[in-house]
C-alpha atoms as a PDB file:
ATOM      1  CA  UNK A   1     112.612 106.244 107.591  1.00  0.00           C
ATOM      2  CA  UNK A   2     113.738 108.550 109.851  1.00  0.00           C
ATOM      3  CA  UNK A   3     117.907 109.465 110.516  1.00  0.00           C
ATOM      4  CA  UNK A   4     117.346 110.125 114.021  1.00  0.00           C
ATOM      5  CA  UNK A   5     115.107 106.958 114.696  1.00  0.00           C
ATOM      6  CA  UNK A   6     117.201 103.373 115.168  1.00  0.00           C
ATOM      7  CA  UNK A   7     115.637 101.020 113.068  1.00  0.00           C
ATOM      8  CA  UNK A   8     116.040  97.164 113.523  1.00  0.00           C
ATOM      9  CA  UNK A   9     115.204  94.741 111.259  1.00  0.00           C
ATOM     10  CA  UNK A  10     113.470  91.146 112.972  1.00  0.00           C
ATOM     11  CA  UNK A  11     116.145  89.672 111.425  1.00  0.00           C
ATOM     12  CA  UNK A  12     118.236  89.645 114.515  1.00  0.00           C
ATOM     13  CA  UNK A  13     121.063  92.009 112.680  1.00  0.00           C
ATOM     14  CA  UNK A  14     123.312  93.657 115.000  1.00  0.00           C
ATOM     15  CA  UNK A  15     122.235  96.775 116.952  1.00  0.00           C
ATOM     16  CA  UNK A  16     126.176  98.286 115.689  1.00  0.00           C
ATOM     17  CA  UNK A  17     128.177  96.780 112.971  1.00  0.00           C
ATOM     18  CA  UNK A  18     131.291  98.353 112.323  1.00  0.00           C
ATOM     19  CA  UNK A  19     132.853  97.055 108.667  1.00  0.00           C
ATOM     20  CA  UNK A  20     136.333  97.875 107.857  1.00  0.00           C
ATOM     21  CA  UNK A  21     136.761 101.236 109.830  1.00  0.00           C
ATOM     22  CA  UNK A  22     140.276 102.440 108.874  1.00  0.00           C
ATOM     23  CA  UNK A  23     141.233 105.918 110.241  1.00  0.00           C
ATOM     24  CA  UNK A  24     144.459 107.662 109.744  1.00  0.00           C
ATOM     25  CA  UNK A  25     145.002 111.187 110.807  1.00  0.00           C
ATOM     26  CA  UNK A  26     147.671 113.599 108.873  1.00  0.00           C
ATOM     27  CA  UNK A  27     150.456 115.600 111.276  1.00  0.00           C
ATOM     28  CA  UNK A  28     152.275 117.345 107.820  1.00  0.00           C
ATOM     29  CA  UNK A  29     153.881 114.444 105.801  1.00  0.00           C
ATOM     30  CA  UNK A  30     153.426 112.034 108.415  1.00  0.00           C
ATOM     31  CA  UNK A  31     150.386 109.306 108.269  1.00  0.00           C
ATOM     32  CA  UNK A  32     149.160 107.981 111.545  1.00  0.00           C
ATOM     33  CA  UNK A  33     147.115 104.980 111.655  1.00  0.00           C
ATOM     34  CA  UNK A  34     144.918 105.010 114.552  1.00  0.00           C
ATOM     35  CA  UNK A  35     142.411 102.289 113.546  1.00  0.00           C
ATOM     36  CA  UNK A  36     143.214  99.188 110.702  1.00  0.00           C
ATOM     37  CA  UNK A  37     140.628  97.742 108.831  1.00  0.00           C
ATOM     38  CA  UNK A  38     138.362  97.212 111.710  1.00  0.00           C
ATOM     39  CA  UNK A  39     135.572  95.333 111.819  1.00  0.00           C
ATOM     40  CA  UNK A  40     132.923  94.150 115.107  1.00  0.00           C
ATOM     41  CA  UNK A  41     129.412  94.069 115.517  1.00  0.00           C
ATOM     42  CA  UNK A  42     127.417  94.331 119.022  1.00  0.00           C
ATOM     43  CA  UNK A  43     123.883  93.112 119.796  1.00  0.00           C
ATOM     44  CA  UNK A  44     121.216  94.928 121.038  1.00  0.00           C
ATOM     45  CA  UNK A  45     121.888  94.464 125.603  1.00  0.00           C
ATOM     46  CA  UNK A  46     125.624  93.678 125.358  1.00  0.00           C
ATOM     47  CA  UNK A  47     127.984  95.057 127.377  1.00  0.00           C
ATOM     48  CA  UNK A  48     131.280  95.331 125.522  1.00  0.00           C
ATOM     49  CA  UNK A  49     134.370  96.438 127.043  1.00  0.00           C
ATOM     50  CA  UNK A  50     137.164  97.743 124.745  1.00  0.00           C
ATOM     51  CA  UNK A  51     140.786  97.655 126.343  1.00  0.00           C
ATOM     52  CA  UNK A  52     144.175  98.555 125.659  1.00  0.00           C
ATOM     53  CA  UNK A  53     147.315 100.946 126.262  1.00  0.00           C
ATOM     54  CA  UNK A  54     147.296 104.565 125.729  1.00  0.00           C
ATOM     55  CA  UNK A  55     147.197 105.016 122.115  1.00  0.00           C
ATOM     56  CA  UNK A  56     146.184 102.137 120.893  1.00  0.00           C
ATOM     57  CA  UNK A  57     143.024 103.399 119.188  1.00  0.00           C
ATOM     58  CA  UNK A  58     140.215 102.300 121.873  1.00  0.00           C
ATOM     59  CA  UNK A  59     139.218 105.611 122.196  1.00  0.00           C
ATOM     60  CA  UNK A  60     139.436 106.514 118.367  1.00  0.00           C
ATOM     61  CA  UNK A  61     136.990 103.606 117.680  1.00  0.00           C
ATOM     62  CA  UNK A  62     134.435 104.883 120.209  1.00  0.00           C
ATOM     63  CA  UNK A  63     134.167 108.369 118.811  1.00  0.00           C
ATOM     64  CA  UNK A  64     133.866 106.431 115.158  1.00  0.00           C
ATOM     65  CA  UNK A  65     130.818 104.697 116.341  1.00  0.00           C
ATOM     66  CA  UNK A  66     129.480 107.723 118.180  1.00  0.00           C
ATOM     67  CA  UNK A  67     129.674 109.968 114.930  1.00  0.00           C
ATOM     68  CA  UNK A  68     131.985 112.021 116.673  1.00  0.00           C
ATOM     69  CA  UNK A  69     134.356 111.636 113.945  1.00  0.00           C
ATOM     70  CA  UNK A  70     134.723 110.245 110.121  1.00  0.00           C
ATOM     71  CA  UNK A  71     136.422 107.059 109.478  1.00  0.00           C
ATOM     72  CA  UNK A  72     138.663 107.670 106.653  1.00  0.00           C
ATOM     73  CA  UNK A  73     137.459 104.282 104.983  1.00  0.00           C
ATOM     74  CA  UNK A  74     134.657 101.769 106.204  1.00  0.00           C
ATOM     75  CA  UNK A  75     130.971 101.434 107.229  1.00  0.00           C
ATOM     76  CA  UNK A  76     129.463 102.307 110.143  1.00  0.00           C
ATOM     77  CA  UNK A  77     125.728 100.835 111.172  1.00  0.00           C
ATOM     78  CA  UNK A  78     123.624 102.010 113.901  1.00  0.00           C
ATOM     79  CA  UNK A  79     120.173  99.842 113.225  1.00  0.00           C
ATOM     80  CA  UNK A  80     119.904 100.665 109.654  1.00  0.00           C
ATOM     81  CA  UNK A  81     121.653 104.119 110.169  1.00  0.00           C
ATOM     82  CA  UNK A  82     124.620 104.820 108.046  1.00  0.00           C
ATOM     83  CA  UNK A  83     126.457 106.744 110.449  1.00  0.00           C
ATOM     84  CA  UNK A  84     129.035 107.414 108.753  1.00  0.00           C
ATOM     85  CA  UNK A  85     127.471 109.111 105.859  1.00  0.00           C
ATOM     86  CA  UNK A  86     125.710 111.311 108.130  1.00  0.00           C
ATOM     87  CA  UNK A  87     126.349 115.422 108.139  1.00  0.00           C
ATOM     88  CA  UNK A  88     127.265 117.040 110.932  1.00  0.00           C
ATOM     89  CA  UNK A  89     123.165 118.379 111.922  1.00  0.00           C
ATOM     90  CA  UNK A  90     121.751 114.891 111.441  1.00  0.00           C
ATOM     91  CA  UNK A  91     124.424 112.774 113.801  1.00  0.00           C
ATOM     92  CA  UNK A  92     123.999 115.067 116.239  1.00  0.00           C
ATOM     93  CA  UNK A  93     119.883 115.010 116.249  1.00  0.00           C
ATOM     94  CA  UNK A  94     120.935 111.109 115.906  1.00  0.00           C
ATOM     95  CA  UNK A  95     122.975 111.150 119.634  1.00  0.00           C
ATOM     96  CA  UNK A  96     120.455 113.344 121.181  1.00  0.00           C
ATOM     97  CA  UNK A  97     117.923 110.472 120.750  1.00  0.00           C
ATOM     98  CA  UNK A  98     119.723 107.095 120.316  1.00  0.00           C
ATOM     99  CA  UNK A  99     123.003 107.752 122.585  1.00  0.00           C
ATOM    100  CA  UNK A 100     124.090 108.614 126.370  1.00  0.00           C
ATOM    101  CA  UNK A 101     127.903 109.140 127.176  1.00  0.00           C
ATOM    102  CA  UNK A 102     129.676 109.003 130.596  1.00  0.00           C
ATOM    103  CA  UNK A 103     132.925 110.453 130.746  1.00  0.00           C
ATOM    104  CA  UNK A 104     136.134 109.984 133.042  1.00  0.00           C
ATOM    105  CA  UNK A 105     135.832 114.050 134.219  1.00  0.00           C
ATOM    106  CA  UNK A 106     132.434 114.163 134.408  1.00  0.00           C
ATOM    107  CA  UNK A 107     131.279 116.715 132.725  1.00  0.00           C
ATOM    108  CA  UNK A 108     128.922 118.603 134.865  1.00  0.00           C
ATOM    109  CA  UNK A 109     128.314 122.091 134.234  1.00  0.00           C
ATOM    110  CA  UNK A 110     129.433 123.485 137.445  1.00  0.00           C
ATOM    111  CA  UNK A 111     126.974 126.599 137.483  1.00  0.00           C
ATOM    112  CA  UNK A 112     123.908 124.260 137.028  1.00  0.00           C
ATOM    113  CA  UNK A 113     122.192 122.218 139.904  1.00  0.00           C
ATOM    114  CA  UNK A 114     122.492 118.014 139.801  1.00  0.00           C
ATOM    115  CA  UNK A 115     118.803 118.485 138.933  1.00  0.00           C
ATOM    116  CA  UNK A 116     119.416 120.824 136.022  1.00  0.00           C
ATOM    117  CA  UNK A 117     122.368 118.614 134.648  1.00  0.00           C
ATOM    118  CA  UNK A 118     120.396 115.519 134.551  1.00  0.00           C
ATOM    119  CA  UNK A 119     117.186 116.835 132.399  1.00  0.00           C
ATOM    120  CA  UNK A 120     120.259 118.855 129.911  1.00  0.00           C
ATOM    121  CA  UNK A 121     119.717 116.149 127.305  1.00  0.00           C
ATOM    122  CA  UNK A 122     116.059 116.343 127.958  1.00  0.00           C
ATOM    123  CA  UNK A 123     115.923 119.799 127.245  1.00  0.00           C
ATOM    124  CA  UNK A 124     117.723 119.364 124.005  1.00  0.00           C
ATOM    125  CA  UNK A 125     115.067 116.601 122.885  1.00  0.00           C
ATOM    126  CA  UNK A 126     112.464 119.862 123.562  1.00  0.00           C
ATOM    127  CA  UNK A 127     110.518 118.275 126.396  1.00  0.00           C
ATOM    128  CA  UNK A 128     108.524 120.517 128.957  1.00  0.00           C
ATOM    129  CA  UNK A 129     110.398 121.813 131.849  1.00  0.00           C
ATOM    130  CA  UNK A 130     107.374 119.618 134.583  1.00  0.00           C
ATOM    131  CA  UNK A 131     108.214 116.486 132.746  1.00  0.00           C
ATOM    132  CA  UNK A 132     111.786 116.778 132.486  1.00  0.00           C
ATOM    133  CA  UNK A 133     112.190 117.707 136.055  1.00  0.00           C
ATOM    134  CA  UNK A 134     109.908 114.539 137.013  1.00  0.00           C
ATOM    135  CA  UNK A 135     112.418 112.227 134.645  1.00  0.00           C
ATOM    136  CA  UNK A 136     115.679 113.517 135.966  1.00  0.00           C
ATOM    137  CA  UNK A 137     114.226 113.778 139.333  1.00  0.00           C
ATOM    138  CA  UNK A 138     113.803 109.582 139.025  1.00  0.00           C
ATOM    139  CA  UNK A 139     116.797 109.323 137.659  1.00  0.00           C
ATOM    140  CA  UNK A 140     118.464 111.090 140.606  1.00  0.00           C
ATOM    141  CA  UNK A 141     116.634 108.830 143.303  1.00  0.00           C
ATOM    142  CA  UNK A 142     117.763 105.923 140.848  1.00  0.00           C
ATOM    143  CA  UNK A 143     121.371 106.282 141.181  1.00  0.00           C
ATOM    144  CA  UNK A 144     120.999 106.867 145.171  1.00  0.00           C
ATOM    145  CA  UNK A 145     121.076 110.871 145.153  1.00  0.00           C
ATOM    146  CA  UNK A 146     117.546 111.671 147.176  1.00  0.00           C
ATOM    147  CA  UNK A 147     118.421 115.386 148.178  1.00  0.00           C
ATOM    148  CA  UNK A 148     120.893 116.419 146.195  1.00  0.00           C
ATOM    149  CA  UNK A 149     119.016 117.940 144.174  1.00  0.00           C
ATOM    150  CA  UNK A 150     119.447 120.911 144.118  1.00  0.00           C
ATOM    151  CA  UNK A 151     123.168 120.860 145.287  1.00  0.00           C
ATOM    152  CA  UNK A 152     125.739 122.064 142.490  1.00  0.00           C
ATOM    153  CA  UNK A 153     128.912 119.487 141.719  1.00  0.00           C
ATOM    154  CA  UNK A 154     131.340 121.929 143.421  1.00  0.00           C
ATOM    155  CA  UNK A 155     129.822 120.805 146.548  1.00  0.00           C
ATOM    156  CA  UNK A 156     129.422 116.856 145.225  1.00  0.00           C
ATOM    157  CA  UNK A 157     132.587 114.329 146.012  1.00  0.00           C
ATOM    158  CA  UNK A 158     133.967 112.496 143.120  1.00  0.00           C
ATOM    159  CA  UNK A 159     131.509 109.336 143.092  1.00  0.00           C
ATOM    160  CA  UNK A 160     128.533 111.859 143.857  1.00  0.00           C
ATOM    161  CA  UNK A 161     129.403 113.795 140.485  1.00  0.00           C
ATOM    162  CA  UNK A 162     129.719 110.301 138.507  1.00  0.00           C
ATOM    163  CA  UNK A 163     126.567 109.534 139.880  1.00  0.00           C
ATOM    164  CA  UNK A 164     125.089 112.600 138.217  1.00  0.00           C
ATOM    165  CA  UNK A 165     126.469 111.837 135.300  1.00  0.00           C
ATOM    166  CA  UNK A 166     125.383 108.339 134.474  1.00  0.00           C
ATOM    167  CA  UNK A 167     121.780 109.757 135.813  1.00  0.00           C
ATOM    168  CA  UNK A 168     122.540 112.390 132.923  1.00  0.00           C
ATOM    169  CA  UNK A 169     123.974 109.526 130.622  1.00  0.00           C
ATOM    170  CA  UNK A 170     120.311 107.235 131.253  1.00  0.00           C
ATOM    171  CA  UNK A 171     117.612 110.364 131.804  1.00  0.00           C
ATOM    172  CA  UNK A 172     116.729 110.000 127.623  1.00  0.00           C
ATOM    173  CA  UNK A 173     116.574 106.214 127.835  1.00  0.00           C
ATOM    174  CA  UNK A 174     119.201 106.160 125.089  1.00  0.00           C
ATOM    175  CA  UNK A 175     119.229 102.617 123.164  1.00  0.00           C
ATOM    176  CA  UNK A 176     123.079 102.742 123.697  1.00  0.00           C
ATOM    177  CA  UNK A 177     125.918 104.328 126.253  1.00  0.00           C
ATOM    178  CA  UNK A 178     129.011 105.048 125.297  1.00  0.00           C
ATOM    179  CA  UNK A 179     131.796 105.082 128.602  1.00  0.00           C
ATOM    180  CA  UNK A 180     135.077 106.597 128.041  1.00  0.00           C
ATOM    181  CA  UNK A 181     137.423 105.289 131.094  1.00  0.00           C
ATOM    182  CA  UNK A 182     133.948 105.947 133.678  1.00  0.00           C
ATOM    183  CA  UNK A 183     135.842 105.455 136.795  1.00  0.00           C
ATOM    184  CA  UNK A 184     139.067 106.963 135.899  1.00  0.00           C
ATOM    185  CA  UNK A 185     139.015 109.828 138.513  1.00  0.00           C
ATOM    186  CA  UNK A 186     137.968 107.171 141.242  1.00  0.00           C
ATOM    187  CA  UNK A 187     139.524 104.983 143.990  1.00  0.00           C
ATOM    188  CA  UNK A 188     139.034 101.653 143.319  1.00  0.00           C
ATOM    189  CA  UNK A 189     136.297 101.363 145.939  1.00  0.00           C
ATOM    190  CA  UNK A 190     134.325 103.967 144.492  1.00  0.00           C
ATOM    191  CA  UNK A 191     134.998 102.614 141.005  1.00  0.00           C
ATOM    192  CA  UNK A 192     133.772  99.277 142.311  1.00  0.00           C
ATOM    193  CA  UNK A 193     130.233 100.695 143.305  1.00  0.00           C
ATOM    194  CA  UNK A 194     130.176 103.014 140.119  1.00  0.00           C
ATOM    195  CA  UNK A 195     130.017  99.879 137.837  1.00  0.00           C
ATOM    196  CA  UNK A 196     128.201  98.218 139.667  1.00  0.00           C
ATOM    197  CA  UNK A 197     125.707 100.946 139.162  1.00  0.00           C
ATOM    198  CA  UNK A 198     126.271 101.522 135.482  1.00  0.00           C
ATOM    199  CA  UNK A 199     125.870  97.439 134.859  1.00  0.00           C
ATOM    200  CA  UNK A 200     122.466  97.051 136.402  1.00  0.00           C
ATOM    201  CA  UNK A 201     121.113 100.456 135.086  1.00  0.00           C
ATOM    202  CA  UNK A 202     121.527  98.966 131.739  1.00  0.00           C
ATOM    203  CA  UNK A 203     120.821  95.697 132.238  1.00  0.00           C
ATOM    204  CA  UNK A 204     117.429  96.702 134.048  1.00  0.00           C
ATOM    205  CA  UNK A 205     116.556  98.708 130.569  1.00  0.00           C
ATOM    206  CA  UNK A 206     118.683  96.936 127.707  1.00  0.00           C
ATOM    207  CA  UNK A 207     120.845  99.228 126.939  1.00  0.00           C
ATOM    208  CA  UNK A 208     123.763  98.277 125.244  1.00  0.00           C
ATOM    209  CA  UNK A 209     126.956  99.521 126.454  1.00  0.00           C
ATOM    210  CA  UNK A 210     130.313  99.963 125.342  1.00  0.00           C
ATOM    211  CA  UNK A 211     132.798 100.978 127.844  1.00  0.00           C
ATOM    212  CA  UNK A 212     136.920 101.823 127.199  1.00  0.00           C
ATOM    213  CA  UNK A 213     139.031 100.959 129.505  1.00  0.00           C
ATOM    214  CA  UNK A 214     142.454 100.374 130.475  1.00  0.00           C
ATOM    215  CA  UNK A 215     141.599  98.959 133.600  1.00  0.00           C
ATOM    216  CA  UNK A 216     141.135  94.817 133.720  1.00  0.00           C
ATOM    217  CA  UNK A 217     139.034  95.045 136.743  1.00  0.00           C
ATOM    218  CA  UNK A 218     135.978  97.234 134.640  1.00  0.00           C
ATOM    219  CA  UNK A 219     136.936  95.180 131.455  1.00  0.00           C
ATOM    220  CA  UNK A 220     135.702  92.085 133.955  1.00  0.00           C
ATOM    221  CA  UNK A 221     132.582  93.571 133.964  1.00  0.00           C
ATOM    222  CA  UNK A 222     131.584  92.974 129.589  1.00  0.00           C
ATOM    223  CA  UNK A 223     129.859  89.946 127.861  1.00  0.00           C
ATOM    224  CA  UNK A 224     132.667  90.278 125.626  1.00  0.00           C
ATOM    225  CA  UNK A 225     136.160  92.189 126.151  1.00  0.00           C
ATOM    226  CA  UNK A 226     137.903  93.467 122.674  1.00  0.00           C
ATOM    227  CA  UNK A 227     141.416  94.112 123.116  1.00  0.00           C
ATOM    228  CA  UNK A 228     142.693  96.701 120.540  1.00  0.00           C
ATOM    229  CA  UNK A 229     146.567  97.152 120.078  1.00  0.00           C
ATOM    230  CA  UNK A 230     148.164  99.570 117.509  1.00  0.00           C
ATOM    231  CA  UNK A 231     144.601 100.032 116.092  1.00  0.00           C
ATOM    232  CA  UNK A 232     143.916  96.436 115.383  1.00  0.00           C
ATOM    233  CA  UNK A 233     141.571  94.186 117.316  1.00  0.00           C
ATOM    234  CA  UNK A 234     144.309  91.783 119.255  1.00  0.00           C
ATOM    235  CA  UNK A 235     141.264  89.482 120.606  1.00  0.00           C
ATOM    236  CA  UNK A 236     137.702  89.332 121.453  1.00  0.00           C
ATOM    237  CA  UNK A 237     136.993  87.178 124.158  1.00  0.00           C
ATOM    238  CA  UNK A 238     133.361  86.239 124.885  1.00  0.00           C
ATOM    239  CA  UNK A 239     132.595  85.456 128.912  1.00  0.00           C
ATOM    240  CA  UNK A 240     129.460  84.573 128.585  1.00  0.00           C
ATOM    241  CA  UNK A 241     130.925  81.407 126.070  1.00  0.00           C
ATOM    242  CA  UNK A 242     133.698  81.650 128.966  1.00  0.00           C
ATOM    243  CA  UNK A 243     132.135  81.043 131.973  1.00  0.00           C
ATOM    244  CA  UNK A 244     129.055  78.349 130.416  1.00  0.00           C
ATOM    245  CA  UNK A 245     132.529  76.517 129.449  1.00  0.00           C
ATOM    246  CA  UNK A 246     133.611  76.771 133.520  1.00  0.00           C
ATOM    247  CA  UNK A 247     130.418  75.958 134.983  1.00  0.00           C
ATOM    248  CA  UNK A 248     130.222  72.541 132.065  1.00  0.00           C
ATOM    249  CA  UNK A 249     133.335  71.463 133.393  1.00  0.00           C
ATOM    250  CA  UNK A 250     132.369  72.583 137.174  1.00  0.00           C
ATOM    251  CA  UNK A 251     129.659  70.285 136.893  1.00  0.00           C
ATOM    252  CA  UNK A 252     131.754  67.677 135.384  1.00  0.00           C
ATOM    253  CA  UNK A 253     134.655  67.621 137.697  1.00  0.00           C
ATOM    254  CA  UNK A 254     131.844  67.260 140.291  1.00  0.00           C
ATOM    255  CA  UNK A 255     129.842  64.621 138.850  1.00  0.00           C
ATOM    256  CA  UNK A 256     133.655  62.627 138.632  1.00  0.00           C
ATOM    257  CA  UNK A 257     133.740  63.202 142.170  1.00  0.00           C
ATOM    258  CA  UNK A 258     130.590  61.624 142.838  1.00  0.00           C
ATOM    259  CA  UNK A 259     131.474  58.578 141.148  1.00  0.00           C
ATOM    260  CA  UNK A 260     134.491  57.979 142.673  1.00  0.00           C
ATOM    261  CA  UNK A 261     132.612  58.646 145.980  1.00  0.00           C
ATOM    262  CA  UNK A 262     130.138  55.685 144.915  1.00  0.00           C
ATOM    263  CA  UNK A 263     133.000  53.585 144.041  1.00  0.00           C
ATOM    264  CA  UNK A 264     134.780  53.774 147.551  1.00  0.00           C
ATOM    265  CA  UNK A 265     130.699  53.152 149.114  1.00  0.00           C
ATOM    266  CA  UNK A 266     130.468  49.542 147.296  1.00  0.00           C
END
């Protein structure tokens, strides 16, 4: 079995199973826990949404997941990968493949064209400058950028260059994406359409995605939202479980009302 290659078993095991993920960071004598004996898993298509203040570890437990950094204690499962036994040269051969990231500054290199930022990530996997170009090309007309091609971000608005991103986030057809605060430079109207976007991108291809947020409005957006405060998980709430409970007692409140209209008939 390959380390770069996710691996699922038909067993229906979760696509990322984190298992006791403690991380404390050292500033001199001081200990600083950022994440407490941790523990979620996320199936393969689910949008998760991880929210909480500033500092309360959202954003630590992302780049744990992402290999970005070393729990100090716990597991970490991508399909059957043990990412957190993973040197430095094999998690990062692992991203290139397996994972996309949008960021809240966008990340474009400002002396390359939207084009050329897309197809980065395929030029890292070592594909052929014709079929890269085609990909990031589609990805582009995907995310509603026909002509902007060849335009660098300097000369993109704040949406455009978000756009480019997530086109740069999909062009690999990563099996997961990894949002850090995506609409955090944005109005609200803008962030509105951004999501939007992002949501039925991954939907169309399930992707799993797992977004941090501070913002309720994009945390309305995940199958499940995971509130993290002072490193622990606070509460997961599940709105798919949510709203089949809503519409069960929709219908029901209806179906009252219907009797009660047949009552008053007779």
């Amino acid at each position: 079995m390959s380390d770069n290659i996710i691996q699922v078993g038909a067993s229906m095991k979760p696509l990322i199973e984190v298992k006791n993920v403690r991380k404390i960071y050292r500033m001199g004598e001081e200990k600083i826990v950022a994440l407490d004996n941790i523990s979620l898993s996320v199936a393969k298509g689910e949008i998760i949404c991880l929210v909480g203040a500033s500092g309360s570890g959202k954003s630590t437990f992302l780049n744990m997941v992402a290999g970005l950094e070393k729990p100090s204690r716990g597991e970490i499962y991508i399909g059957d990968i043990p990412i957190h036994k993973l040197n430095e040269e094999k998690v990062t051969l692992f991203r290139q493949k397996n994972i996309g990231f949008i960021f809240q500054s966008f990340h474009l290199l400002p002396m390359l064209t939207a084009l050329e930022n897309v197809s980065l990530p395929l030029v890292f996997q070592g594909m052929e400058r014709k079929k890269r170009d085609r990909m990031a090309k589609e990805m582009l007309e995907a995310v509603g950028l026909v002509g902007f091609e060849k335009r660098v971000p300097t000369r993109m608005s704040g949406g455009q260059q978000q756009r480019v991103g997530i086109a740069r986030a999909l062009a690999g057809r990563p099996k997961i994406i990894f949002a850090d605060e995506p609409t955090g430079n944005l109005d609200s109207a803008t962030s509105k359409e951004v999501m939007g976007l992002i949501v039925k991108m991954v939907k169309e291809n399930n992707q799993t995605l797992l977004i941090v947020t501070h913002d309720p409005n994009i945390a309305a957006y995940g199958d499940r939202i995971v509130t993290i405060m002072d490193g622990n998980i606070l509460s997961i709430e599940n709105k798919k479980v949510s709203e089949a409970q809503a519409e069960a007692e929709d219908r029901e409140m209806h179906s009252e009302i219907n009797i009660e209209k047949g009552k008053d008939l007779q």
